[in-house]
C-alpha atoms as a PDB file:
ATOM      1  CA  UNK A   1      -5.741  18.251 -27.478  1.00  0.00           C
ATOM      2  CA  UNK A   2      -5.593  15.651 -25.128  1.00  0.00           C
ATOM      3  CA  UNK A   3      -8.592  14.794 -22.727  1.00  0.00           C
ATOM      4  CA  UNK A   4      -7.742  14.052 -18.890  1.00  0.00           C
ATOM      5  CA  UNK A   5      -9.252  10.862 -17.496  1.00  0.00           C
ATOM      6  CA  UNK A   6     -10.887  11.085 -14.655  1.00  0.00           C
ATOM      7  CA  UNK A   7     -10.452   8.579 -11.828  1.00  0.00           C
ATOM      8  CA  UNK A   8     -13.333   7.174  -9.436  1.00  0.00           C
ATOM      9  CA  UNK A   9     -12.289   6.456  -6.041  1.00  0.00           C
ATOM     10  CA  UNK A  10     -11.858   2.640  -5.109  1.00  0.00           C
ATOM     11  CA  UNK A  11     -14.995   1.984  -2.957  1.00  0.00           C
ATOM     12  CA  UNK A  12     -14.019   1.512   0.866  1.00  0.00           C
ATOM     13  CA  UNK A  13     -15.200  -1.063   3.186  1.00  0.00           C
ATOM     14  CA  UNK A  14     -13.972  -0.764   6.637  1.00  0.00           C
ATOM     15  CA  UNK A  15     -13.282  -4.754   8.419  1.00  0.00           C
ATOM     16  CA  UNK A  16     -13.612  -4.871  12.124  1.00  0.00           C
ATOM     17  CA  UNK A  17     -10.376  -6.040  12.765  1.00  0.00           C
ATOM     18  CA  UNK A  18      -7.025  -6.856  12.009  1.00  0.00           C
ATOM     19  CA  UNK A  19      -7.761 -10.595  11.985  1.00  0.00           C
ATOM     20  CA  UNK A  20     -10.902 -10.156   9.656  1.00  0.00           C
ATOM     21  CA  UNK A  21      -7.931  -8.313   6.823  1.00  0.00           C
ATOM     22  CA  UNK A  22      -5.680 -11.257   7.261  1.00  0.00           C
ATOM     23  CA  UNK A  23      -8.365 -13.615   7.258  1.00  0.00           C
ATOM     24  CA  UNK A  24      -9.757 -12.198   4.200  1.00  0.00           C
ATOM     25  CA  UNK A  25      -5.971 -11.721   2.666  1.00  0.00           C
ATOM     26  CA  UNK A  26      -5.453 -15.548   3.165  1.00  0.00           C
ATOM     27  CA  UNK A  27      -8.163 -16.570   1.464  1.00  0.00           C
ATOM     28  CA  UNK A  28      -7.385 -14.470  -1.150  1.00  0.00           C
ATOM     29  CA  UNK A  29      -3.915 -16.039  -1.588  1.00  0.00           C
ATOM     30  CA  UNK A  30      -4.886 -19.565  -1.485  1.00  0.00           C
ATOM     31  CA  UNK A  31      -6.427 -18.816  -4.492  1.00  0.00           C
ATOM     32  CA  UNK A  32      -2.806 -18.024  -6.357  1.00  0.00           C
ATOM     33  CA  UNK A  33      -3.424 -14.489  -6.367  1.00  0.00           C
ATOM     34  CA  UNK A  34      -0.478 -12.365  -5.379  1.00  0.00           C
ATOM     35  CA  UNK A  35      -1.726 -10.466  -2.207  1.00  0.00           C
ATOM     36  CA  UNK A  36      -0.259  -8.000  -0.031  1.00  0.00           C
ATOM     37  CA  UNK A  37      -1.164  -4.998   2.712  1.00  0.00           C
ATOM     38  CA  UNK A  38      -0.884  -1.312   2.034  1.00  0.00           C
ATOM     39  CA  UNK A  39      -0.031   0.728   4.932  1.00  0.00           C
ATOM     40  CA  UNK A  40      -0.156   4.615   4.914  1.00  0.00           C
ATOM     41  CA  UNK A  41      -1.035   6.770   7.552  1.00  0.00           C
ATOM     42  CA  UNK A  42      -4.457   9.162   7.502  1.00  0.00           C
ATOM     43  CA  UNK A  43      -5.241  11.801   9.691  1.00  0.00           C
ATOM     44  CA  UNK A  44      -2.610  10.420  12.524  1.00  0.00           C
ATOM     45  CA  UNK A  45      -4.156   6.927  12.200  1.00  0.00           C
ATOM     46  CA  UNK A  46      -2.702   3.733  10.709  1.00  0.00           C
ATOM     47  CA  UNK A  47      -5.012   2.457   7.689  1.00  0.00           C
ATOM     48  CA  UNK A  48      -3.685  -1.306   6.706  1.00  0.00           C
ATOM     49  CA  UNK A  49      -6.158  -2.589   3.815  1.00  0.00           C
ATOM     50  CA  UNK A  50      -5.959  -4.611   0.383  1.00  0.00           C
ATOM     51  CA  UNK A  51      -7.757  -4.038  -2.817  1.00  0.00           C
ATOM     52  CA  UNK A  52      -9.918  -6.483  -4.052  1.00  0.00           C
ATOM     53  CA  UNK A  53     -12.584  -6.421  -7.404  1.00  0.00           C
ATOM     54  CA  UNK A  54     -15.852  -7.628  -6.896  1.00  0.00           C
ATOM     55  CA  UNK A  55     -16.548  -8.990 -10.261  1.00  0.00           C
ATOM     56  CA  UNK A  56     -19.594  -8.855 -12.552  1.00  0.00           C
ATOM     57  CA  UNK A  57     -21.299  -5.639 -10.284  1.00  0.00           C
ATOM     58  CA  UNK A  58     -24.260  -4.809 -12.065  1.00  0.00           C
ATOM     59  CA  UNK A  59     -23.751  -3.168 -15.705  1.00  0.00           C
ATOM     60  CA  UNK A  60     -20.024  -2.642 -14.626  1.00  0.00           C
ATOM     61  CA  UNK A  61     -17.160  -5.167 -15.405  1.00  0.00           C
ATOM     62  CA  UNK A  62     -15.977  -4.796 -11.610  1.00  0.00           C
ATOM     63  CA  UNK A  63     -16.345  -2.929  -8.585  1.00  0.00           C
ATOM     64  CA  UNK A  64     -12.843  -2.007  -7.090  1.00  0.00           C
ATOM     65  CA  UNK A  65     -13.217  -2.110  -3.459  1.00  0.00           C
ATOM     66  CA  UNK A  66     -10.355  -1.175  -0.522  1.00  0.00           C
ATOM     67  CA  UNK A  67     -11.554  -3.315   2.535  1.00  0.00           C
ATOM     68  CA  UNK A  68      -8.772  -1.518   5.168  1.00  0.00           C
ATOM     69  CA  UNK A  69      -8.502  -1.763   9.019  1.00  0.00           C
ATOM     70  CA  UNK A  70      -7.455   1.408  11.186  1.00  0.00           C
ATOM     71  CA  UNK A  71      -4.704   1.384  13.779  1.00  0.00           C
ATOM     72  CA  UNK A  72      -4.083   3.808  16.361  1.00  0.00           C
ATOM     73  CA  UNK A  73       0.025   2.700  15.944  1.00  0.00           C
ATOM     74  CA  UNK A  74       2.044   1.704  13.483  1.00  0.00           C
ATOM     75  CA  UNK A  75       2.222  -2.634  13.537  1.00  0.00           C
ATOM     76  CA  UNK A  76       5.814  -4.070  14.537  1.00  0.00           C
ATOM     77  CA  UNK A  77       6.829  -6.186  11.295  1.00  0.00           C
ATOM     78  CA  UNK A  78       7.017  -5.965   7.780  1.00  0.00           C
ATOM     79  CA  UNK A  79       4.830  -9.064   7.119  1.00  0.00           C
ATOM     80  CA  UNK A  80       1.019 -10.539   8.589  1.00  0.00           C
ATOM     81  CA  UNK A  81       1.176 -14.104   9.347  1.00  0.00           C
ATOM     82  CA  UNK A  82      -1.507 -16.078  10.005  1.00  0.00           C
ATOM     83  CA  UNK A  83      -2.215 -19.792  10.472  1.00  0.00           C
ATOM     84  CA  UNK A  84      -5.310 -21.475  10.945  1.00  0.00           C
ATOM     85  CA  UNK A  85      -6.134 -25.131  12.800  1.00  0.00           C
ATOM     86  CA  UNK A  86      -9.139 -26.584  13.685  1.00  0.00           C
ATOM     87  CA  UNK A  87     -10.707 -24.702  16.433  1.00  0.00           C
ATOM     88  CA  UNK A  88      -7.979 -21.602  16.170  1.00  0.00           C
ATOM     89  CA  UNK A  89      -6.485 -19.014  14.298  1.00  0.00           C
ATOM     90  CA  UNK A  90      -3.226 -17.239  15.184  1.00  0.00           C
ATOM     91  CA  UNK A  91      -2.465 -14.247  13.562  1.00  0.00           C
ATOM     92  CA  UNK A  92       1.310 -12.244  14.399  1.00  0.00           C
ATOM     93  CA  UNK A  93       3.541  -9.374  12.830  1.00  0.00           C
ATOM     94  CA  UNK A  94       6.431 -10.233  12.320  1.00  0.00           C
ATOM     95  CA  UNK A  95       9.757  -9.481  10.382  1.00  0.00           C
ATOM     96  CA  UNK A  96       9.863 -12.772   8.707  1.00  0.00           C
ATOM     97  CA  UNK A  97       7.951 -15.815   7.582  1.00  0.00           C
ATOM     98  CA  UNK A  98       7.599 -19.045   9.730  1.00  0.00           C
ATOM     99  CA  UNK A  99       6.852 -22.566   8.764  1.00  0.00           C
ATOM    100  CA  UNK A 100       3.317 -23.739   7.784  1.00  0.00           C
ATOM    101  CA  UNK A 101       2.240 -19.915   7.973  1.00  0.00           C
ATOM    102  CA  UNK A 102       0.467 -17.858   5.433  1.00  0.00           C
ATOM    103  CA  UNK A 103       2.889 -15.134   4.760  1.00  0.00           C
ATOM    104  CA  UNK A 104       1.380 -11.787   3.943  1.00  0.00           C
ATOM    105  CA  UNK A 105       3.861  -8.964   3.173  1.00  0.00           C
ATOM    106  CA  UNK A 106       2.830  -5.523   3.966  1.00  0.00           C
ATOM    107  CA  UNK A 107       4.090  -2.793   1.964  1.00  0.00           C
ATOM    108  CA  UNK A 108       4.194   1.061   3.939  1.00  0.00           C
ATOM    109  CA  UNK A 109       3.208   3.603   1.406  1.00  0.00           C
ATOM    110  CA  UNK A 110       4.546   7.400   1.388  1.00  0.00           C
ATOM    111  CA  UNK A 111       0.901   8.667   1.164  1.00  0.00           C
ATOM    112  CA  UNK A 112      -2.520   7.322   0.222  1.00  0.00           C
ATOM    113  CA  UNK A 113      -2.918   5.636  -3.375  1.00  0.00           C
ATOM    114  CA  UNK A 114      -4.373   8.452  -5.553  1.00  0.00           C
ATOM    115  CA  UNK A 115      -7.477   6.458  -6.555  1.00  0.00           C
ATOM    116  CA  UNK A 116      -8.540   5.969  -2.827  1.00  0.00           C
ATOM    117  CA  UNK A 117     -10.660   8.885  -0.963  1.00  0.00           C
ATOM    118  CA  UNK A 118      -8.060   8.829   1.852  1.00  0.00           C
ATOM    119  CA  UNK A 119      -5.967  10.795  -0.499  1.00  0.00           C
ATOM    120  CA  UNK A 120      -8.632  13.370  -2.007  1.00  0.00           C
ATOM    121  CA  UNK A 121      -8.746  13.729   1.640  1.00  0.00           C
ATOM    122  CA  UNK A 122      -5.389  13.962   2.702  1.00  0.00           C
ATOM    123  CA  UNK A 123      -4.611  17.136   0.028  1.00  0.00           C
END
C-alpha cells in the first residue's frame, strides 16, 4: 500500500513591482544560478514570479518561497532585460536579448505550479 505525499505550498511573497522581480532575478543570476520567470494567469490577473529557497530557516533545511509580481495584462516579450549603470536601471520586455543586458527568459505556464496556493486556488 503505497502512502501519498503530501505537498506544502511554496510560501508567497508579493514584490512591489516589476523592476523589484528583475532586480531580484539579476542578482540571482550573477550568482551562476539558472533563473527564469513563470507566468500564469490567476483570477484574470497576470502573476510573473520566480522561486527562490531561503536556506538554513529555522529547524528546516529551506524555506521555498515564490516572490511574484501581478499584472493587470499580459507583458509584450518572451524575455526581462535589465541593465544597470551607475545612477540607473533600465528594465524592457522584449523578444530577444541585447548587448551588455541581463537576459531573463520568462516561461508562460498553462496553469499555476501545483505546489503554489494560486493553484489550490484556481481548482
Amino acid at each position: 500500500m503505497s502512502e501519498k505525499r503530501r505537498i506544502e505550498p511554496t510560501t508567497l511573497v508579493k514584490v512591489k513591482s516589476l523592476s523589484d522581480l528583475a532586480r531580484f532575478a539579476a542578482s540571482m543570476s550573477t550568482l551562476g544560478q539558472s533563473v527564469y520567470i513563470i507566468h500564469f494567469e490567476h483570477r484574470e490577473k497576470h502573476i510573473y514570479g520566480l522561486f527562490a529557497v531561503y536556506h538554513d530557516y529555522y529547524n528546516m533545511y529551506g524555506l521555498p518561497i515564490f516572490y511574484y509580481y501581478v499584472s493587470e495584462e499580459k507583458l509584450n516579450g518572451r524575455y526581462l532585460l535589465i541593465k544597470t549603470e551607475e545612477n540607473k536601471e533600465h528594465l524592457m520586455v522584449s523578444d530577444g536579448s541585447k548587448p551588455g543586458w541581463i537576459t531573463i527568459p520568462i516561461i508562460s505556464l498553462e496553469e499555476p505550479p501545483p505546489f503554489t496556493a494560486f493553484a489550490q486556488e484556481h481548482r
